[in-house]
Protein backbone atom coordinates (compact mmCIF):
# COMPACT_ATOMS: atom_id res chain seq x y z
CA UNK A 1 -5.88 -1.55 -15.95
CA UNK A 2 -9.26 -2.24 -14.50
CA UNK A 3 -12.69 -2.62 -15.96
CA UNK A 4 -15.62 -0.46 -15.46
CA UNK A 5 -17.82 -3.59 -15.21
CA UNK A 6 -15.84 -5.48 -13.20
CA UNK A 7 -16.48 -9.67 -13.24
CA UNK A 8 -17.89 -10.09 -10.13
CA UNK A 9 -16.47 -13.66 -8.12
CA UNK A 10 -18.42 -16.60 -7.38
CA UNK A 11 -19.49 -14.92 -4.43
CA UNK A 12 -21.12 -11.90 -6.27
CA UNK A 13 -18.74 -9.55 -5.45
CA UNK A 14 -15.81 -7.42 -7.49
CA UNK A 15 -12.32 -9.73 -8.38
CA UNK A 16 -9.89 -7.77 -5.96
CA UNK A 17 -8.04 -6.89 -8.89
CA UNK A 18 -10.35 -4.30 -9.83
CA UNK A 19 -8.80 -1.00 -9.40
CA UNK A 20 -5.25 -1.74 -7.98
CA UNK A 21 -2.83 0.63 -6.62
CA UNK A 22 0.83 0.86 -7.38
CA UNK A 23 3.93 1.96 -5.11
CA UNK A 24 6.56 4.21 -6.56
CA UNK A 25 9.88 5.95 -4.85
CA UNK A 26 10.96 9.76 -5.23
CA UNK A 27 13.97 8.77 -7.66
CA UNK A 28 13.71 9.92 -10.88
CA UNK A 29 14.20 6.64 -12.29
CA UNK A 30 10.92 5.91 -11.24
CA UNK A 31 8.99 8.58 -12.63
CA UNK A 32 10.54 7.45 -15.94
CA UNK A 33 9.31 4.23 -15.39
CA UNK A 34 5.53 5.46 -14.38
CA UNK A 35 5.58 7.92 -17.95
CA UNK A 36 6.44 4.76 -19.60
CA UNK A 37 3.91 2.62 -18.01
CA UNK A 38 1.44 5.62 -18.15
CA UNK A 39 -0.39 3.96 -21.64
CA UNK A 40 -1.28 0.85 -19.42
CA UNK A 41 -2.25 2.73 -16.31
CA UNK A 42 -5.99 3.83 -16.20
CA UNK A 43 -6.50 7.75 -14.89
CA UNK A 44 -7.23 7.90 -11.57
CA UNK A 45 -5.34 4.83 -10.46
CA UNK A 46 -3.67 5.61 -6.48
CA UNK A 47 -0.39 5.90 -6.96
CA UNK A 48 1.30 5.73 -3.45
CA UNK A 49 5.38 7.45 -3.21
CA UNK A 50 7.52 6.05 -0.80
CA UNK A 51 9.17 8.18 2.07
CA UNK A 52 12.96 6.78 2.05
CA UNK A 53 15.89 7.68 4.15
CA UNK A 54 17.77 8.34 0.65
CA UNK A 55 15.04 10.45 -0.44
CA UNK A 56 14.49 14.10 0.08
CA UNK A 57 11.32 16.60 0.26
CA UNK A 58 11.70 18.06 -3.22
CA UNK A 59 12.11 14.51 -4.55
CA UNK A 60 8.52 13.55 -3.12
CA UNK A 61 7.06 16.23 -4.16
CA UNK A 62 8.48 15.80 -7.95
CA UNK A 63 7.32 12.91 -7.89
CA UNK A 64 4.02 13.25 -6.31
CA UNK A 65 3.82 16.10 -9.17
CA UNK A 66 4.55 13.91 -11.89
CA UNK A 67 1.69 11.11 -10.71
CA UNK A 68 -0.85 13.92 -10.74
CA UNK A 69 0.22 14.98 -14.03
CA UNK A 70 -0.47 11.95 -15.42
CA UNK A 71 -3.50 11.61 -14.52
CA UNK A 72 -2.98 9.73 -10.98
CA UNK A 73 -4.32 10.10 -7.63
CA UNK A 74 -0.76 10.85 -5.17
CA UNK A 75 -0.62 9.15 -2.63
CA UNK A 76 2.53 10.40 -0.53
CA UNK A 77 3.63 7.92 2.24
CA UNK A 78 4.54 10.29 5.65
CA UNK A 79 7.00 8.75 7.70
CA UNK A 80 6.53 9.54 11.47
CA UNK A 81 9.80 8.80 12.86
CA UNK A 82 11.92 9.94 10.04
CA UNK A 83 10.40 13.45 10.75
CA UNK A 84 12.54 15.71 12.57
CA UNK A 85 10.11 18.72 13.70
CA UNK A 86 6.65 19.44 13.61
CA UNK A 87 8.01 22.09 11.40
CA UNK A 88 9.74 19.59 8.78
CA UNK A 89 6.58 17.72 8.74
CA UNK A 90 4.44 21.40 8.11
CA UNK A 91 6.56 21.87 5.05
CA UNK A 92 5.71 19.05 3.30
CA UNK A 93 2.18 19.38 4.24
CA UNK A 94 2.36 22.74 3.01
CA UNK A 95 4.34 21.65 -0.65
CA UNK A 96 2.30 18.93 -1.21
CA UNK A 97 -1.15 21.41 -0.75
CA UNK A 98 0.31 23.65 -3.06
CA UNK A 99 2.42 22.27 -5.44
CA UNK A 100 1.08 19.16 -6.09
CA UNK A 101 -2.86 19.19 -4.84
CA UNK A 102 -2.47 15.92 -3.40
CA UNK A 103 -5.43 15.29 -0.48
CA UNK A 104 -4.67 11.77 -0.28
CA UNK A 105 -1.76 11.08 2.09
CA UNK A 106 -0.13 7.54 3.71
CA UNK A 107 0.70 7.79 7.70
CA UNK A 108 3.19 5.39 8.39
CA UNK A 109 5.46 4.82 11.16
CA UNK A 110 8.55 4.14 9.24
CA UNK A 111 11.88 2.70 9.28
CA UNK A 112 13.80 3.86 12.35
CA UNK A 113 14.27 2.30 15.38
CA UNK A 114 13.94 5.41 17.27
CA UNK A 115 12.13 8.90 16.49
CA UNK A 116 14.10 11.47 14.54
CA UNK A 117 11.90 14.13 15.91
CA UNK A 118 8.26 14.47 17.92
CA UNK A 119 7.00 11.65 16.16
CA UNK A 120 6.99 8.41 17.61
CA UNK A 121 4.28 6.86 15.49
CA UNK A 122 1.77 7.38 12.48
CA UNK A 123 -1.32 7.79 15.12
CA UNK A 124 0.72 11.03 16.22
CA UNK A 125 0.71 12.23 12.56
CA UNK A 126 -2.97 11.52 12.39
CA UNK A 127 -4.60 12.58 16.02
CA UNK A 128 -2.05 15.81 15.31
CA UNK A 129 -5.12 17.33 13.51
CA UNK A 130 -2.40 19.04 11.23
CA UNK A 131 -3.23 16.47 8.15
CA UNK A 132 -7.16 17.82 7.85
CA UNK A 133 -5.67 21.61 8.31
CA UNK A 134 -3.75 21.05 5.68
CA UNK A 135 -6.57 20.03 3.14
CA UNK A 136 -5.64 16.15 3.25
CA UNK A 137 -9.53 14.24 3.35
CA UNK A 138 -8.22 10.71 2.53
CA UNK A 139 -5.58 9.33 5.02
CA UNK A 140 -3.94 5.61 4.31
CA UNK A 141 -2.53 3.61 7.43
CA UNK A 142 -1.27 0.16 7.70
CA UNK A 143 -2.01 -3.19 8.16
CA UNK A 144 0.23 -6.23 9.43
CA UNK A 145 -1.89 -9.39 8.62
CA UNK A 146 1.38 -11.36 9.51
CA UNK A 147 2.16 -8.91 12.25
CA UNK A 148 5.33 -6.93 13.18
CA UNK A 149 8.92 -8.44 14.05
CA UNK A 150 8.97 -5.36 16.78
CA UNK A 151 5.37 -4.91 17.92
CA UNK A 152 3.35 -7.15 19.45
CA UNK A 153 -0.39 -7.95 18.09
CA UNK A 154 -1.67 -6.27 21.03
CA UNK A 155 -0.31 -3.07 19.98
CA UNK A 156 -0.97 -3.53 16.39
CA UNK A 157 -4.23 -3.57 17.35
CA UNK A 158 -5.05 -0.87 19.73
CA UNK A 159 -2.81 1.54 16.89
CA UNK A 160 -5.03 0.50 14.41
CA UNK A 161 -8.21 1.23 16.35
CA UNK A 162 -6.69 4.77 17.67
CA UNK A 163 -5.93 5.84 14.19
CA UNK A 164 -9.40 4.58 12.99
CA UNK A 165 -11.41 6.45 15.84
CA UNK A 166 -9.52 9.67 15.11
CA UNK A 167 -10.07 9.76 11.35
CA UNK A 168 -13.73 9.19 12.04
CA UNK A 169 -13.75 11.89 14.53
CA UNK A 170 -11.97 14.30 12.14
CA UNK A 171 -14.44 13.23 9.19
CA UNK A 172 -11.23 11.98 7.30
CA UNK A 173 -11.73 8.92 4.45
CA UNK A 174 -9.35 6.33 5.21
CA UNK A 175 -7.64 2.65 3.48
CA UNK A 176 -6.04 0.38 4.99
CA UNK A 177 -2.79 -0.41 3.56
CA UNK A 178 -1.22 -3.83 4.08
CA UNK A 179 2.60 -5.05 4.28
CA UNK A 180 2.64 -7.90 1.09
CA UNK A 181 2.87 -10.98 1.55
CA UNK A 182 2.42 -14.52 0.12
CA UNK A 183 -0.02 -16.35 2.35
CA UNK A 184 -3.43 -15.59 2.17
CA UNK A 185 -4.47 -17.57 5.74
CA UNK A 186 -3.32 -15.17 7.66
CA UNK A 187 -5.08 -12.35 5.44
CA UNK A 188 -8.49 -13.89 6.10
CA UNK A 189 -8.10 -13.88 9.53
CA UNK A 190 -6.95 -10.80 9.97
CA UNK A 191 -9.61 -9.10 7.28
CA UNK A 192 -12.12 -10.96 9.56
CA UNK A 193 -10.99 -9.65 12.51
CA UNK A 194 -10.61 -6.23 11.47
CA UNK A 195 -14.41 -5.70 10.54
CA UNK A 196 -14.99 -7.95 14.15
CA UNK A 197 -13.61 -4.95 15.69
CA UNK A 198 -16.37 -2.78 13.96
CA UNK A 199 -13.51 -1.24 11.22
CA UNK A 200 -15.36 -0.90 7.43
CA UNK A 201 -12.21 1.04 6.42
CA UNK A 202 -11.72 -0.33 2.43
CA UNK A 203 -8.52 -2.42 2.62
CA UNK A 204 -5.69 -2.62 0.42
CA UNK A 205 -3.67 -5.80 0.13
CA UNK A 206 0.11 -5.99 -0.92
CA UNK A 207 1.08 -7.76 -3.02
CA UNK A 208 4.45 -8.01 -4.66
CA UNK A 209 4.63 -7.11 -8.33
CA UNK A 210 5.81 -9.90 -10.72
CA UNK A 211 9.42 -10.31 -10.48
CA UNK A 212 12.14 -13.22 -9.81
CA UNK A 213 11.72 -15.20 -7.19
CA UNK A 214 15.20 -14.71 -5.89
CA UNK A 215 14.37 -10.93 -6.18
CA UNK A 216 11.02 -11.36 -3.98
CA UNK A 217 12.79 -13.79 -1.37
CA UNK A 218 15.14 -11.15 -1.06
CA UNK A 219 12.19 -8.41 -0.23
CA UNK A 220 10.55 -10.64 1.79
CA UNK A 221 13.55 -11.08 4.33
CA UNK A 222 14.33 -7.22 4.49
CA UNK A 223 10.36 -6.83 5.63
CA UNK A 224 10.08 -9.62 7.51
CA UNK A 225 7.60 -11.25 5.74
CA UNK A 226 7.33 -15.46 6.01
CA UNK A 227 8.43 -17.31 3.30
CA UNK A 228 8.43 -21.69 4.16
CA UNK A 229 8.60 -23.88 1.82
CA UNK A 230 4.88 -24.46 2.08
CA UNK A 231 3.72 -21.22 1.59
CA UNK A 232 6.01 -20.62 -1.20
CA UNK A 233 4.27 -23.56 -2.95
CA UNK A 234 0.79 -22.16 -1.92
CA UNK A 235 1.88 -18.92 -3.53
CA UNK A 236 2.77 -20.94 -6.80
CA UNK A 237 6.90 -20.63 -6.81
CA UNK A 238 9.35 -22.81 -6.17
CA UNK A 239 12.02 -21.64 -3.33
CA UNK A 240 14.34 -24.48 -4.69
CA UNK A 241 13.93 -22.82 -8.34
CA UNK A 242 15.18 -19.24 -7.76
CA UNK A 243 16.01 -18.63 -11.48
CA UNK A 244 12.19 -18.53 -11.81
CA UNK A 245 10.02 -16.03 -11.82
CA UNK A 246 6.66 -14.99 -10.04
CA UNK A 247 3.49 -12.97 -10.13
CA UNK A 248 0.28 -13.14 -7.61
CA UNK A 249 -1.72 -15.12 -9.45
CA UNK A 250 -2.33 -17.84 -7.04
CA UNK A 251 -2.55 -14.88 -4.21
CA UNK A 252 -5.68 -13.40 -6.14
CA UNK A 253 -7.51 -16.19 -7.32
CA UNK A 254 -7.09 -17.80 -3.35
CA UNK A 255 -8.81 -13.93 -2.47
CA UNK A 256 -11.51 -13.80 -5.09
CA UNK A 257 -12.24 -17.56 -3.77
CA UNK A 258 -12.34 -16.90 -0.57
CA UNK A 259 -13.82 -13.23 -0.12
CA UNK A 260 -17.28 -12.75 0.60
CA UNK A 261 -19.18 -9.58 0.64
CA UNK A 262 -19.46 -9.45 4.13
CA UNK A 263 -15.44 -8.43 4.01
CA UNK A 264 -16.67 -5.09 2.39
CA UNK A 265 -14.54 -3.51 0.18
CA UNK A 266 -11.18 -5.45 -0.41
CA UNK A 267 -8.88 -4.46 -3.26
CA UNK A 268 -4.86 -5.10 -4.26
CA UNK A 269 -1.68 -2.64 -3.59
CA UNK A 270 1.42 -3.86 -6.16
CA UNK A 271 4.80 -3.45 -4.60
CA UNK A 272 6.44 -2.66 -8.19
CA UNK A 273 9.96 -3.39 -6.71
CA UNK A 274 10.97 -0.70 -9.41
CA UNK A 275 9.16 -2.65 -12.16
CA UNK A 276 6.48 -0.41 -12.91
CA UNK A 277 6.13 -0.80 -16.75
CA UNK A 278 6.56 -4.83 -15.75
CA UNK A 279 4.03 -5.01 -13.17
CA UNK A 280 1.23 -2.80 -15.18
CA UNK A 281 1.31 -4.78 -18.36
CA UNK A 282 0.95 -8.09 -15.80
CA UNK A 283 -2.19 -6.13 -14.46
CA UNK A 284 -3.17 -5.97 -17.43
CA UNK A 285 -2.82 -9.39 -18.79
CA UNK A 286 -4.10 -11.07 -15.66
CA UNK A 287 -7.36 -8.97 -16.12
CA UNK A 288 -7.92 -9.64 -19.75
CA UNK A 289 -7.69 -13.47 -18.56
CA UNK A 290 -9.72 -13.43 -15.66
């Protein structure tokens, strides 16, 4: 999926599809899908698993197990407020250590309105201390270039310097994981901002996999991501045409044209939507062109 010599852009540095990460959920559908895929997926590719109010611990960890087996780097998403104890959240720690080896781990806030337990947000996971005890040395935490429908910007941002301050205290490696989206203006400003606030975390962006357009509108409502009419067109779909469909293209060339190196290290996270198989032979494709 990505080239040990990487092209480098106009501006001298790597084409943010170099190296990619992919999202997967616990179902076994999924895993089915990622064996599939696995001839297209390079080894040590980050291969994040979702934390879903339909999903259970042994499901994450399956699947976690099954990404590791192939040849992937886990990446287990931890959901702060769908946690209902310090002890639920010790368990997994504990299964994922042992069962799977996984040291790479995604704090995220999560879904639900209100706390199902102690947690009230990712930076509790994180300044907890209970992530390092458990052998975890690369934590993930997210990014809202577009912002939040319930948290203000000013909150976004002090979260996002709290969580960065504590994995540097720790000693912890970190990424910075974004929502996807479709308009890159926003995702220079933000990028810019972030290292303004002295934060050289590597970033992730989301993106959404290939898929139909009706399909990604759809996503893009249930996140709360912006979709006009004149971003749709910058993003290279029509909203009018929703038989269509739609992969990043625009989205990446529009990064690799506007990146410079002074954004430091700047990759892609695919959304798969449940089109693993799909979205790795795009990868593919789109690197082979480009």
């Amino acid at each position: 999926m990505s080239s040990p010599n990487p092209t480098p852009t106009a501006s001298g540095r790597p084409s943010v599809i170099t190296d990619p990460s992919l999202e997967m959920t616990g179902k076994d559908k999924d895993i089915d899908a990622l064996r599939e895929a696995a001839p297209l997926i390079p080894a040590g590719t980050r291969i994040n698993v979702t934390f879903l109010g339909n999903e259970d611990l042994g499901m994450r960890v399956k699947a976690s197990t099954a990404a590791k087996e192939l040849g992937y780097v886990p990446v287990p998403h931890i959901s702060a407020r769908r946690l209902t104890s310090e002890a639920e959240l010790v368990e997994f720690l504990t299964a994922l250590r042992d069962q799977v080896g996984a040291t790479h781990a995604f704090a995220v806030g999560g879904d639900p309105s209100e706390p199902m337990g102690p947690y009230g947000a990712s930076v509790d996971l994180i300044t907890s201390g209970l992530l390092k005890e458990y052998g975890f040395t690369d934590i993930s935490i997210a990014g809202y270039p577009e912002g939040h429908p319930d948290i203000s910007d000013a909150q976004l941002w002090d979260a996002l310097e709290r969580k960065y301050a504590s994995l540097q205290e720790q000693g912890l490696n970190g990424t910075i994981l974004t929502q996807f989206g479709f308009d890159v203006d926003p995702v220079f400003a933000w990028i810019k901002e972030v290292r303004r606030r002295g934060i050289d975390l590597p970033i992730r962006i989301g993106v959404p996999g290939p898929a139909g357009i009706k399909r990604l509108l759809t996503y893009a409502s249930r996140f709360g991501v912006a979709t006009s009419a004149g971003i749709a067109k910058k993003y290279g779909f029509s909203i009018t045409n929703l038989l269509g469909t739609a992969g990043p293209d625009k989205m990446i060339q529009d990064l690799d044209a506007g990146l410079t190196p002074a954004e430091g290290d700047v990759k892609l996270h695919f959304y798969t939507f449940g089109g693993t198989k799909t979205t790795a032979e795009w990868i593919k494709d789109y690197q082979a062109k480009h």
